[in-house]
Protein backbone atom coordinates (compact mmCIF):
# COMPACT_ATOMS: atom_id res chain seq x y z
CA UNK A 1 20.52 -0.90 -7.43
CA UNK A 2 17.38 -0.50 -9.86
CA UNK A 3 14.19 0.20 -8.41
CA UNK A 4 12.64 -2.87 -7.75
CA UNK A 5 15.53 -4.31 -5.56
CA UNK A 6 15.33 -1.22 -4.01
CA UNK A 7 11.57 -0.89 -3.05
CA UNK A 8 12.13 -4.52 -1.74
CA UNK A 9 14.94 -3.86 0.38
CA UNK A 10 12.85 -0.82 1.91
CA UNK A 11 10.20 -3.33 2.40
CA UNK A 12 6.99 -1.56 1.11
CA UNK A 13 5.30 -3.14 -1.77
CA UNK A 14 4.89 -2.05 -5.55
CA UNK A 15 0.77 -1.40 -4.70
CA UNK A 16 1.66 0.77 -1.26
CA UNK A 17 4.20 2.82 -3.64
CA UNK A 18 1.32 3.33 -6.16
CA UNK A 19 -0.81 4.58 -3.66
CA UNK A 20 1.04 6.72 -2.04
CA UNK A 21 2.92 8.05 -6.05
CA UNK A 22 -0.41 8.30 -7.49
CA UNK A 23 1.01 5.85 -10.52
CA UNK A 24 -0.82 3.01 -11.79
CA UNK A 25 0.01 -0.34 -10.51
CA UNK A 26 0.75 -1.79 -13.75
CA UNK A 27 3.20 0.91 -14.88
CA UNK A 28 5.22 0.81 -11.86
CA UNK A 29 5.04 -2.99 -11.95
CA UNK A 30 6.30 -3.11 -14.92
CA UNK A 31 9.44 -0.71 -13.94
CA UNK A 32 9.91 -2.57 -11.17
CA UNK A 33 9.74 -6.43 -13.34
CA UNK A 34 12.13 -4.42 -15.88
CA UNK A 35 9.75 -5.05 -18.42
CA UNK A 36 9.69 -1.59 -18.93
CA UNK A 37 13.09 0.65 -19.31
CA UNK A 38 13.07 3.20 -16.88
CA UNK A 39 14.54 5.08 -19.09
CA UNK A 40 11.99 5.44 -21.65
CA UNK A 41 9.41 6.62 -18.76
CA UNK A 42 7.92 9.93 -18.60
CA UNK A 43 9.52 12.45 -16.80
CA UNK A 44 6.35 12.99 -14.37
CA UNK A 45 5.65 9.52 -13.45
CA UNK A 46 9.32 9.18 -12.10
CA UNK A 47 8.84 12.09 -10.08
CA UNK A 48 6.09 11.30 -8.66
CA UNK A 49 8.26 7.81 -7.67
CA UNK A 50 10.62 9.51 -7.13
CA UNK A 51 8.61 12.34 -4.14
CA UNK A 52 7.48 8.86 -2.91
CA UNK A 53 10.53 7.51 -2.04
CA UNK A 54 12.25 10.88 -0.97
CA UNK A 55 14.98 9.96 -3.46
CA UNK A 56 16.68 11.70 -5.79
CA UNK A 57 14.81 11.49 -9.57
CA UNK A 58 18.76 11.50 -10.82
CA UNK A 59 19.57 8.27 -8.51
CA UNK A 60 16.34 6.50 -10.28
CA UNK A 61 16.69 6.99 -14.28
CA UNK A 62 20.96 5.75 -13.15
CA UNK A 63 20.07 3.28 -10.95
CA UNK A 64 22.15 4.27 -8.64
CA UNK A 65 19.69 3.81 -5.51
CA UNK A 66 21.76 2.69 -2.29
CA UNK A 67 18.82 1.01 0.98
């Protein structure tokens, strides 16, 4: 599951997880959209996502996130 079907099946909304990840809005937005490739993010803003969601940063960058 990538990250934006998985923030929506938690329920919380791309602006709540960039308040509590300390990552702008528009970059997160854009990961969640796939506009952007997770992939090609740096290594600090998916671990801040990733401390957000108490995930694993490994389960992001595969998307490999089970809700």
């Amino acid at each position: 599951m990538n990250l934006g079907n998985y923030v929506d099946n938690l329920g919380i909304s791309v602006y709540s997880l960039s308040k509590k990840s300390t990552v702008p809005y528009t970059t997160l937005s854009s990961i969640c959209n796939g506009s952007a490739d997770i992939k090609e993010c740096r290594v600090n803003t998916l671990i801040k996502i990733a401390d957000a969601l108490r995930v694993n940063l490994l389960d992001i960058i595969n998307n490999s996130l089970s809700a």
